[in-house]
Protein backbone atom coordinates (compact mmCIF):
# COMPACT_ATOMS: atom_id res chain seq x y z
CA UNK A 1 18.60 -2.03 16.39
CA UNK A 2 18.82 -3.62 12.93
CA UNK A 3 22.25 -4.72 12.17
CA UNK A 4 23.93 -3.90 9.22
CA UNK A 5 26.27 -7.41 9.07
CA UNK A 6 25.87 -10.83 9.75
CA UNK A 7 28.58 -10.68 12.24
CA UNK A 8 26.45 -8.00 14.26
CA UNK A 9 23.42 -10.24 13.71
CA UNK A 10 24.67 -13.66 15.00
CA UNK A 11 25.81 -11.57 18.23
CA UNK A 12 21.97 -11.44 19.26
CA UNK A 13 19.97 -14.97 19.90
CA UNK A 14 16.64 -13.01 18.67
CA UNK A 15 18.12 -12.26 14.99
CA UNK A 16 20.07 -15.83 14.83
CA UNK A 17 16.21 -17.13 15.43
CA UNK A 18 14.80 -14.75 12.61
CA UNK A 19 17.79 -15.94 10.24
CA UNK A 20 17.14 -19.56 11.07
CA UNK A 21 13.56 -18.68 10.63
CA UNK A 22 14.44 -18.10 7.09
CA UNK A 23 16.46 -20.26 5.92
CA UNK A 24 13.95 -22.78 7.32
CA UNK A 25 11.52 -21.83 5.11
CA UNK A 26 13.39 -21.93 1.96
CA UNK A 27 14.06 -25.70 2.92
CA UNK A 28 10.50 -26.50 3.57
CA UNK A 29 9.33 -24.63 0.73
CA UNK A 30 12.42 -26.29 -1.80
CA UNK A 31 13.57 -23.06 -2.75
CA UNK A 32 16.94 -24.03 -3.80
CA UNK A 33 19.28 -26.82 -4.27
CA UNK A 34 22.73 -27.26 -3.30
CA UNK A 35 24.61 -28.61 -6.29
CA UNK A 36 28.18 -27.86 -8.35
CA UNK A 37 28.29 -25.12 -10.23
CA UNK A 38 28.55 -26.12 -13.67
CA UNK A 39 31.44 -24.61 -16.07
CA UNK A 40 29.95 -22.31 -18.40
CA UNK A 41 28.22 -20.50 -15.50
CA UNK A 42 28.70 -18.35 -12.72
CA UNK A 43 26.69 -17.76 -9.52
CA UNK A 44 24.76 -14.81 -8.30
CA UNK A 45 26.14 -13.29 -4.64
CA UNK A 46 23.30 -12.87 -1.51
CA UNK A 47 23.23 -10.91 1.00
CA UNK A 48 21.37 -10.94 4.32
CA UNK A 49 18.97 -8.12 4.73
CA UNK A 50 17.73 -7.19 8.73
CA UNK A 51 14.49 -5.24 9.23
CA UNK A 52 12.27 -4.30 12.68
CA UNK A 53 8.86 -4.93 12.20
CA UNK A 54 7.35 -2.14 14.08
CA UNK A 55 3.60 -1.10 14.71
CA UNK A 56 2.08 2.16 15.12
CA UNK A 57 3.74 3.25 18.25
CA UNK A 58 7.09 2.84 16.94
CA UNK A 59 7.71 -0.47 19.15
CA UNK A 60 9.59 -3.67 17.33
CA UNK A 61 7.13 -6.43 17.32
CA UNK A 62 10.16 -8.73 14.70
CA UNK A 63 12.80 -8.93 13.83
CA UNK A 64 12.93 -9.86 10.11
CA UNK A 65 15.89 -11.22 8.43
CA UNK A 66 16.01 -11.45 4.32
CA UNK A 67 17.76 -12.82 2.61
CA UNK A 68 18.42 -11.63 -0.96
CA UNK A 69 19.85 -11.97 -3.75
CA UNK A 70 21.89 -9.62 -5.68
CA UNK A 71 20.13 -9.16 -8.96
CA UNK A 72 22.21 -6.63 -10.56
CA UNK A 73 24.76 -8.80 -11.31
CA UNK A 74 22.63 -10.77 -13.80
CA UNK A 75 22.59 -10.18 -17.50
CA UNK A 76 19.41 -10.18 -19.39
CA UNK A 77 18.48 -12.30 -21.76
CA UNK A 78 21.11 -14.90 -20.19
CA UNK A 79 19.78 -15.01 -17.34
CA UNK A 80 16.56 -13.44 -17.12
CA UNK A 81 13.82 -13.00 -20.24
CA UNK A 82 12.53 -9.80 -18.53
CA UNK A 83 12.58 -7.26 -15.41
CA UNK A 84 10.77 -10.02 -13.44
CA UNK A 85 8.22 -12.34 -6.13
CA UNK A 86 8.81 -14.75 -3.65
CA UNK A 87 8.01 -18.29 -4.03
CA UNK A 88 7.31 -18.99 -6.97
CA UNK A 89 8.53 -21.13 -9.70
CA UNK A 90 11.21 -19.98 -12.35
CA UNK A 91 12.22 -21.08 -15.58
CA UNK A 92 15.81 -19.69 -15.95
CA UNK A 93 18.87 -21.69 -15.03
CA UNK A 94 20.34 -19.57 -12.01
CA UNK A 95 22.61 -20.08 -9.21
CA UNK A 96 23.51 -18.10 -6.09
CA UNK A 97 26.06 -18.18 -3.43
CA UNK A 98 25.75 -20.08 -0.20
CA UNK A 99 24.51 -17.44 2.62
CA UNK A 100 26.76 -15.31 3.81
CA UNK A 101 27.90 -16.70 7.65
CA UNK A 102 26.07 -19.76 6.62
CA UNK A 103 28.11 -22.00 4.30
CA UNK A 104 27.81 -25.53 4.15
CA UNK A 105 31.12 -26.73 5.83
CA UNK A 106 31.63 -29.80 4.25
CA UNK A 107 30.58 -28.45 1.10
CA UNK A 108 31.83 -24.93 0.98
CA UNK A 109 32.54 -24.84 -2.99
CA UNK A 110 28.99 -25.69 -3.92
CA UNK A 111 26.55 -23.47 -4.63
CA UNK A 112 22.64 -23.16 -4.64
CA UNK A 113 20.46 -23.56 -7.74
CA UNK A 114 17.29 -22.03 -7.06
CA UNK A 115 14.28 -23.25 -7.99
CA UNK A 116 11.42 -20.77 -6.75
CA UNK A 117 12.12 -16.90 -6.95
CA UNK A 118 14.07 -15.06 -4.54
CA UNK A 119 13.76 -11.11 -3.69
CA UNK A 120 16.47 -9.66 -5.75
CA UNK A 121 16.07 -11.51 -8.59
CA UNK A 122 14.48 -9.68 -11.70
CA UNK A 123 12.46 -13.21 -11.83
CA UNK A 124 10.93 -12.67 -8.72
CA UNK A 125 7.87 -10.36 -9.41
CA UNK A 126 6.82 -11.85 -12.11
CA UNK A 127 7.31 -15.21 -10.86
CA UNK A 128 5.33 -13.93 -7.49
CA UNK A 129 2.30 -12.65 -9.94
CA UNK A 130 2.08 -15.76 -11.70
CA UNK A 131 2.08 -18.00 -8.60
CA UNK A 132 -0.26 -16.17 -6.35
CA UNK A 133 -3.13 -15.51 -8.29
CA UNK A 134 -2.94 -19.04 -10.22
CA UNK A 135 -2.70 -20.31 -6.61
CA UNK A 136 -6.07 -18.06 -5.55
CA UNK A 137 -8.29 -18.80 -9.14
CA UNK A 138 -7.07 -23.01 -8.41
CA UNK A 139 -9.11 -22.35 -4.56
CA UNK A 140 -12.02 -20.99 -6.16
CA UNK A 141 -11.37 -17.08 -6.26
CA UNK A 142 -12.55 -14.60 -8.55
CA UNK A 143 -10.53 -12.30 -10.24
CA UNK A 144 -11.70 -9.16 -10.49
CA UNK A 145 -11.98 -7.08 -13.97
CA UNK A 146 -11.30 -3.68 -12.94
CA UNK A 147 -8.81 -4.42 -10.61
CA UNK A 148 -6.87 -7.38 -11.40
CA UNK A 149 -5.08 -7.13 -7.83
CA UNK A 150 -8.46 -8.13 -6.03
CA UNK A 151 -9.79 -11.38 -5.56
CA UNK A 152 -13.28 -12.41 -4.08
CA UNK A 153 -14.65 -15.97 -2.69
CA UNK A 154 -18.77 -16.07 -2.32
CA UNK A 155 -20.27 -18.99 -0.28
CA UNK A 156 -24.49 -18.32 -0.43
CA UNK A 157 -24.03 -14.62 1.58
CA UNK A 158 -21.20 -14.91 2.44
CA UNK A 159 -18.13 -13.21 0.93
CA UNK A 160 -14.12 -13.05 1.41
CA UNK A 161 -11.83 -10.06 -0.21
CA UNK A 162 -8.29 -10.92 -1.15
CA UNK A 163 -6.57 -7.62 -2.47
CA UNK A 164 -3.11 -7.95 -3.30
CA UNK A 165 -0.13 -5.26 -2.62
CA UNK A 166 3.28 -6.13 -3.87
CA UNK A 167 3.76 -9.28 -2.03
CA UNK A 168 1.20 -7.97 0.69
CA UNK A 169 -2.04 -8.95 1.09
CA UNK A 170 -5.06 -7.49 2.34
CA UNK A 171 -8.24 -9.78 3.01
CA UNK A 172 -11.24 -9.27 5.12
CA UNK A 173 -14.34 -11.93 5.63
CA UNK A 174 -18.00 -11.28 6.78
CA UNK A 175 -17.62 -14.20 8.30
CA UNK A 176 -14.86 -15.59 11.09
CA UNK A 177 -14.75 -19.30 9.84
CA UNK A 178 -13.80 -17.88 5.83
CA UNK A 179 -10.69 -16.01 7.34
CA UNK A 180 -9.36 -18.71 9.34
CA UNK A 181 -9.87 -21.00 6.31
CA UNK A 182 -7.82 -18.11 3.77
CA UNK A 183 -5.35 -18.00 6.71
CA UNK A 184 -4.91 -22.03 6.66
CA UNK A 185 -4.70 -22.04 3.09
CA UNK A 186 -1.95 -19.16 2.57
CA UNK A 187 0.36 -21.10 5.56
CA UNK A 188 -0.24 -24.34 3.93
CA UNK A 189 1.42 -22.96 0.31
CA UNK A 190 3.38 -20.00 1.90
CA UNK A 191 4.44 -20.90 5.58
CA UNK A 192 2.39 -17.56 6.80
CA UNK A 193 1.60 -17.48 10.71
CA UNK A 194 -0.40 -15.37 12.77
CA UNK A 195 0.76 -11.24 14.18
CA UNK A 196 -1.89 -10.26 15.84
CA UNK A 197 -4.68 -7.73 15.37
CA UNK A 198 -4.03 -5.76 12.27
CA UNK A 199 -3.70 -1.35 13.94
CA UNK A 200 -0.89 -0.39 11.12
CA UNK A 201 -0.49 -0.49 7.29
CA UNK A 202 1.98 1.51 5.04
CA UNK A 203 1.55 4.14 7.58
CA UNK A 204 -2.21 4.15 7.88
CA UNK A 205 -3.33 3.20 11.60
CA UNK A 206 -6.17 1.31 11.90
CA UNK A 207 -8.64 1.42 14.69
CA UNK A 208 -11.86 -1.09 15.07
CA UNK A 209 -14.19 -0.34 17.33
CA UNK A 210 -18.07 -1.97 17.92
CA UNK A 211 -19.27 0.69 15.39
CA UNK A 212 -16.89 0.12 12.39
CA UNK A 213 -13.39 1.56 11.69
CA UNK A 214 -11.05 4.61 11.76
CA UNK A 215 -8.32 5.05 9.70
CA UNK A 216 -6.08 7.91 10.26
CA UNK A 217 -2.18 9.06 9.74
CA UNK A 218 -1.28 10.56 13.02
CA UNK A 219 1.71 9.21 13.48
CA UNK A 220 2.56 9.75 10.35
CA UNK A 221 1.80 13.68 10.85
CA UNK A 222 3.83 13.68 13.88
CA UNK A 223 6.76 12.39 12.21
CA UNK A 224 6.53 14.69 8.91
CA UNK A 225 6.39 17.99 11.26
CA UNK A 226 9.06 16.80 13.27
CA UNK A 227 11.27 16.03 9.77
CA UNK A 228 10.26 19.82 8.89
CA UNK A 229 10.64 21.65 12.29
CA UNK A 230 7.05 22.43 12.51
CA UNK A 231 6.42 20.67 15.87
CA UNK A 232 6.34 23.68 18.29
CA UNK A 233 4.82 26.27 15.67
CA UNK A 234 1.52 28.35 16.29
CA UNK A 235 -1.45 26.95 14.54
CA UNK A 236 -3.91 28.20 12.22
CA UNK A 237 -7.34 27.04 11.32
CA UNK A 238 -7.65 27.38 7.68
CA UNK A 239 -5.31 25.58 4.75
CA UNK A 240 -4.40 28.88 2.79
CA UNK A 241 -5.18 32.46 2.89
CA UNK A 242 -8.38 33.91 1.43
CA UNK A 243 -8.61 35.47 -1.67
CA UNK A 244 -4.89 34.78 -2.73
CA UNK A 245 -4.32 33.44 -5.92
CA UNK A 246 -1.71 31.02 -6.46
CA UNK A 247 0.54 32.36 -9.18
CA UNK A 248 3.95 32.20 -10.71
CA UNK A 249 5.17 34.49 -8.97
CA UNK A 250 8.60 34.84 -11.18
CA UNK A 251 9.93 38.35 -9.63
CA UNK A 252 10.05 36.62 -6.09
CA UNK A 253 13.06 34.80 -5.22
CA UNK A 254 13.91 31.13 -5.49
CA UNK A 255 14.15 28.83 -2.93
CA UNK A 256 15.56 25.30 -2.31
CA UNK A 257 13.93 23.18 -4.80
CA UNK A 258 14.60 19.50 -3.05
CA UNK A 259 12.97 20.62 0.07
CA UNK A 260 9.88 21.97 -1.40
CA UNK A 261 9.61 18.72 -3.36
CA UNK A 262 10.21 17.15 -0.29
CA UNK A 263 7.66 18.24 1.61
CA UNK A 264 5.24 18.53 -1.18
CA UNK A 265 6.22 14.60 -1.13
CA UNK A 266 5.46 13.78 2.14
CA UNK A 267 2.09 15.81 1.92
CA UNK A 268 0.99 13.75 -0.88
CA UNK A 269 1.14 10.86 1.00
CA UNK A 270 -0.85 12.11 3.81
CA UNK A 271 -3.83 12.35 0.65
CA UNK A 272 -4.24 8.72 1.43
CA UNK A 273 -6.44 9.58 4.74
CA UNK A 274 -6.87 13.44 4.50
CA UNK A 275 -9.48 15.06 1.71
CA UNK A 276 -9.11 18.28 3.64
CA UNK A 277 -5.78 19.15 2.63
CA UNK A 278 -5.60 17.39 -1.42
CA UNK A 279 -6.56 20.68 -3.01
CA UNK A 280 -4.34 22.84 -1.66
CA UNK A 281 -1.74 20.44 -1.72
CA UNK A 282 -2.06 19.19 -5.49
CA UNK A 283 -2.27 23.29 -6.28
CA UNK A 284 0.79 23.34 -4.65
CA UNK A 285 2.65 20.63 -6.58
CA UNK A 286 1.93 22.57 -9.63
CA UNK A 287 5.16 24.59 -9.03
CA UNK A 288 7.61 21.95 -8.28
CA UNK A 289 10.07 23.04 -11.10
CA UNK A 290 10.92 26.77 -9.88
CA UNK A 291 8.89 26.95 -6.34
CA UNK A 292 8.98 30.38 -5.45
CA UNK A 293 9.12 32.21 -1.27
CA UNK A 294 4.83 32.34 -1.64
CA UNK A 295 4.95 28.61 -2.70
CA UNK A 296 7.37 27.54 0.04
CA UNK A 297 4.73 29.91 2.48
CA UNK A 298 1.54 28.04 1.30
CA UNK A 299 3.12 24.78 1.89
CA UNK A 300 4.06 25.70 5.02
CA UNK A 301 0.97 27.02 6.02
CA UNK A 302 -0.29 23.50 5.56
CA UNK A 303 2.43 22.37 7.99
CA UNK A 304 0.82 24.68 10.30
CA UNK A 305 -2.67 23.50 9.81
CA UNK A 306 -1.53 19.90 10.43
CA UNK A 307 0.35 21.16 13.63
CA UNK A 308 -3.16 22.07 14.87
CA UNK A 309 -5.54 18.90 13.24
CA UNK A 310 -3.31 16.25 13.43
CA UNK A 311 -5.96 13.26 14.42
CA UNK A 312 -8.04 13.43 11.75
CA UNK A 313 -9.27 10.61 9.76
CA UNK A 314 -11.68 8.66 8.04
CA UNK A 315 -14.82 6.67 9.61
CA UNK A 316 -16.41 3.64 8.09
CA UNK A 317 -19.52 3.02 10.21
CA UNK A 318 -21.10 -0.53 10.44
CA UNK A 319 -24.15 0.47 9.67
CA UNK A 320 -23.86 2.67 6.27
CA UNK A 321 -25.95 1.63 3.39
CA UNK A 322 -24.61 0.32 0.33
CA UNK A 323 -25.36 2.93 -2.16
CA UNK A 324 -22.93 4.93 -4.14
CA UNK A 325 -23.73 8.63 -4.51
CA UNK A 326 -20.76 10.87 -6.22
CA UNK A 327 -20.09 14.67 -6.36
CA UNK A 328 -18.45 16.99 -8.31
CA UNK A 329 -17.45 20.63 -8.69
CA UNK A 330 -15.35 22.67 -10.95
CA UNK A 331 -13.98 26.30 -10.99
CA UNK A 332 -14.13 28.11 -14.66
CA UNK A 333 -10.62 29.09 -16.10
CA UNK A 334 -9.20 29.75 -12.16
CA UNK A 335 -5.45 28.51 -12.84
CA UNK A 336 -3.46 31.93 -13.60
CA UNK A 337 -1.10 30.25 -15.70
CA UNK A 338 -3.00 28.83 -18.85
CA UNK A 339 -6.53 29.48 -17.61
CA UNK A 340 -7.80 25.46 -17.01
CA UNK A 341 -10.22 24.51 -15.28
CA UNK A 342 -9.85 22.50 -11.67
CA UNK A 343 -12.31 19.85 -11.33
CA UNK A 344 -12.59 18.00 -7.82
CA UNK A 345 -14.80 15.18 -6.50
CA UNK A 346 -15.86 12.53 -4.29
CA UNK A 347 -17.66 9.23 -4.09
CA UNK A 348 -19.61 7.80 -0.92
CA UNK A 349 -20.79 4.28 -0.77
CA UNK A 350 -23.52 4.73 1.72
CA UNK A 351 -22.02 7.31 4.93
CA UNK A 352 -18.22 6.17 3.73
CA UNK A 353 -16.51 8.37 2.03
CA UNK A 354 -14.49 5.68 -0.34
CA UNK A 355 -12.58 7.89 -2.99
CA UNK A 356 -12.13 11.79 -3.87
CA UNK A 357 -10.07 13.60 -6.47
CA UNK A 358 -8.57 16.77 -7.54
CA UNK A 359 -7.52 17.54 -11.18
CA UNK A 360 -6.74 20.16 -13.94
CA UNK A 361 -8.97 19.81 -16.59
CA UNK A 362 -7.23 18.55 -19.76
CA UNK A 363 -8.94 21.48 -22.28
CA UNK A 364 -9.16 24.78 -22.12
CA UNK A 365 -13.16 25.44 -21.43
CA UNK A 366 -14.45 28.28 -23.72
CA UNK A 367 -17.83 28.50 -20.94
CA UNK A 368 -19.00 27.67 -17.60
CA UNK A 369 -20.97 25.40 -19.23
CA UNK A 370 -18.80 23.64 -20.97
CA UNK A 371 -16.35 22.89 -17.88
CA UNK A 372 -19.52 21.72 -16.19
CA UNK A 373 -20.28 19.30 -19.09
CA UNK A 374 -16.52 18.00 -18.89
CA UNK A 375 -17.16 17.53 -14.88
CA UNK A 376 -19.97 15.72 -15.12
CA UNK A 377 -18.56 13.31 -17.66
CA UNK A 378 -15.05 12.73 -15.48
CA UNK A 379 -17.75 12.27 -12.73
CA UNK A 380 -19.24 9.64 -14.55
CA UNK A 381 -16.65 8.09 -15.36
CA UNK A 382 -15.60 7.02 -12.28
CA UNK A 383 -18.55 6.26 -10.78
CA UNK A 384 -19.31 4.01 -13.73
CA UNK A 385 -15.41 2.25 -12.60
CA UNK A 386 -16.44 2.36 -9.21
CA UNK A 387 -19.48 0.45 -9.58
CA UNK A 388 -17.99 -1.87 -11.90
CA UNK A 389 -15.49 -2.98 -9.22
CA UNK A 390 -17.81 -3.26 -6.83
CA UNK A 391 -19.73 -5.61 -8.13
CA UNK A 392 -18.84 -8.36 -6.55
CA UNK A 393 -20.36 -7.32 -3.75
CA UNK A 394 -22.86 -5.11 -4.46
CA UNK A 395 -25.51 -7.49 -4.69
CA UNK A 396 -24.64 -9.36 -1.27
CA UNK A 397 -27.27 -9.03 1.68
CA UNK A 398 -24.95 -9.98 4.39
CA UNK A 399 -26.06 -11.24 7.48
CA UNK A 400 -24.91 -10.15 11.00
CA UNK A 401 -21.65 -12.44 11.89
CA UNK A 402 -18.11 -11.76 12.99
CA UNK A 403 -15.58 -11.62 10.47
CA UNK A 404 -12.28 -11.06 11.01
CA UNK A 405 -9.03 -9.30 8.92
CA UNK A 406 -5.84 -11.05 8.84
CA UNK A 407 -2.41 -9.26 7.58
CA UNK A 408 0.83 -11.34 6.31
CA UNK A 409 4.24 -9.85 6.12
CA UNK A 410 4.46 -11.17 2.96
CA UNK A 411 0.47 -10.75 2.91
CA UNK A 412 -1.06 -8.07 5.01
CA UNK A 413 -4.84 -7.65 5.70
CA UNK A 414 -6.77 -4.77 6.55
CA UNK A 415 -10.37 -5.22 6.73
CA UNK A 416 -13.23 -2.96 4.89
CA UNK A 417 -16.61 -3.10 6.48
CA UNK A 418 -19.24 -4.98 3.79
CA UNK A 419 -22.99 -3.24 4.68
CA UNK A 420 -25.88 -4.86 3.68
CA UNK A 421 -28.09 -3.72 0.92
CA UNK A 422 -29.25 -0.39 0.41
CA UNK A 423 -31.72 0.93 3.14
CA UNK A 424 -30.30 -1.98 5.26
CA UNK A 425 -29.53 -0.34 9.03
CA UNK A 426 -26.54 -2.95 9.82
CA UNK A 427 -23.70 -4.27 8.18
CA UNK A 428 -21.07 -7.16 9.82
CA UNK A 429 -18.85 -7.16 12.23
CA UNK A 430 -15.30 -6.98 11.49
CA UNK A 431 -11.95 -7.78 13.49
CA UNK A 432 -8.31 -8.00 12.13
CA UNK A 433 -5.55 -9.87 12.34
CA UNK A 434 -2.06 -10.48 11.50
CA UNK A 435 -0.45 -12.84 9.60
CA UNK A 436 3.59 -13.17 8.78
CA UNK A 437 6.28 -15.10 7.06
């Protein structure tokens, strides 16, 4: 149970520990100072902030306390330059409160002047970009130029991936010794330690096996149909009727608006791990502003499918190939309401299926051919990204070691199988783990 005061909290030994935890690290890590608070200022208010960690099954594996401060009291351009995480260094005079249950007894007056960037502060995230990635380049990574959120580390054929999520990380090794090293490095600077195998990310469970990886949503699916009292319904096979149109539908009657969003919402999501259902449910989100009773139906009917495919997933075997192969369709003027085009697509790097899309074509296409010709080029496109981003690795032969995935709470880490070349029958073996704050 996550308390909502620190009263409740310093009831129960296990979230004292997490809140000493926490302050412990600000002191190691010189976060703040306490000091006076000088006259022409005034000082920020914190609050303590108590989370479960839970994995995929729904059991608490910590109990996280946070503390943070409260931002919206500060003024910009007094004291903050712009909407600015954790850790690193600011340049702004600012002060906070002493925590809350926590004062300093003989010095209950004084005040902390912080130093490094708290959560809560509108430094924080751009104090947290700045840090991390200096901190990365300064230990020899790479920074990629596609996406500036992933770093790479190359040793002879050997290779570490560092991508960055908010103040998450995810980083995977082909080799063991390279993610115990990243791991090492991260607690030295961040005070990170160890959580275990990596099975559950932002609601994608991750399973590794001998023969590579499965990521699916179950769990996720399970909770969505229970939110939408779809868990005892009949199932169907097929994602939407045949032969029927999605169309405006104006003469039918309305129907709540926030709970189609919602559930068009939570569907979207679900994307993430399930190409089966994106067309239907982007086709779907296309009538958001005034759903009609045959929207709600076709949503539902996805609910339904769900009900009866709810394990689905995708598989990244070890031994795929490493060569990227896209596809691409388009219908010709299908959309009822101002006769564009729907292109959709997908890219495979070898047997993985690594990306897939689903969009309305811009232009209104005069021919077949000409919406074919538009296709191809949004196809290239994003190969030509794709392959771009990838080249870090691309040209790797990696030999057969074990590697191993490591996830932080303020860095988590979910590994993505590197096969060797193309035409190569093997790729390395991969195992996560967990790292934490």
């Amino acid at each position: 149970m996550e308390p909502k005061k620190p009263v409740q909290a310093l009831k129960d030994p296990s979230w004292v520990e997490a809140i000493q935890d926490e302050l412990l690290q600000f002191k190691l890590l010189k976060v703040w100072t306490l000091v006076d608070l000088p006259k022409d200022k005034w000082a920020i208010g914190t609050k303590w902030v108590f989370r479960n960690k839970k994995d995929e099954k729904g059991i608490v594996v910590k109990n996280k306390a946070r503390l943070v401060a409260r931002g919206n009291t500060q003024e910009e351009g007094i004291d903050y330059d712009e909407s600015a995480f954790l850790y690193g260094k600011i340049e702004e005079e600012v002060y906070v409160c002493q925590p809350p249950g926590f004062e300093d007894l003989d010095f209950p007056d004084k005040v902390y002047k912080v130093e490094k960037a708290l959560y809560g502060l509108h430094q924080a995230p751009i104090a947290w970009y700045e840090t991390l990635p200096t901190y990365l380049i300064d230990n020899g990574f790479y920074r990629g130029q596609i996406d500036k959120t992933l770093f790479s580390k190359r040793h002879k054929d050997v290779i570490l991936l560092v991508q960055v999520y908010v103040d998450d990380i995810i980083f995977g090794s082909t080799k063991k010794e390279l993610s115990a090293k990243f791991e090492k490095l991260m607690h030295d600077k961040f005070q990170m330690s160890s959580m275990g195998e990596l099975s559950f990310f932002l609601g994608l469970q991750v399973q590794q096996k001998s023969d590579g990886i499965f990521i699916s949503q179950d769990k996720y699916v399970a909770d969505i149909l229970k939110k939408f009292n779809f868990s005892t319904v009949k199932t169907t096979s097929t994602l939407m009727e045949h032969n029927k149109a999605f169309v405006k539908d104006a003469k039918a009657e309305d129907v709540d608006v926030h709970l189609y969003r919602s559930m068009i919402g939570s569907l979207m999501y679900l994307t993430a791990s399930r190409p089966d259902i994106t067309f239907v449910v982007y086709a779907c989100t296309r009538f958001q502003v005034t759903p009609k009773t045959s929207h709600l139906h076709a949503v539902k009917r996805i609910f339904i499918y769900l009900k009866g495919q709810p394990k689905l997933g995708l598989r990244y075997p070890i031994d795929s190939p490493f060569d990227l192969k896209a596809y691409s369709d388009s219908d010709y003027a299908r959309f009822s309401l101002d006769k564009k085009s729907t292109t959709v697509g997908c890219q495979f790097l070898g047997k993985m299926l690594i990306s897939w899309q689903c969009k309305k074509q811009t232009i209104v296409a005069n021919s077949t051919t000409e919406v074919e010709y538009v296709d191809a080029a949004n196809c290239c496109r994003q190969e030509d990204r794709m392959e771009k981003a990838a080249t870090t690795a691309s040209s790797l032969e990696v030999e057969h070691d074990n590697g191993n995935i490591n996830r932080t709470q303020s860095m988590e880490t979910l590994n993505e199988p590197l096969p060797q070349g193309t035409g190569s029958s093997s790729g390395p073996k991969c195992q996560v783990t967990i790292l934490g704050v």
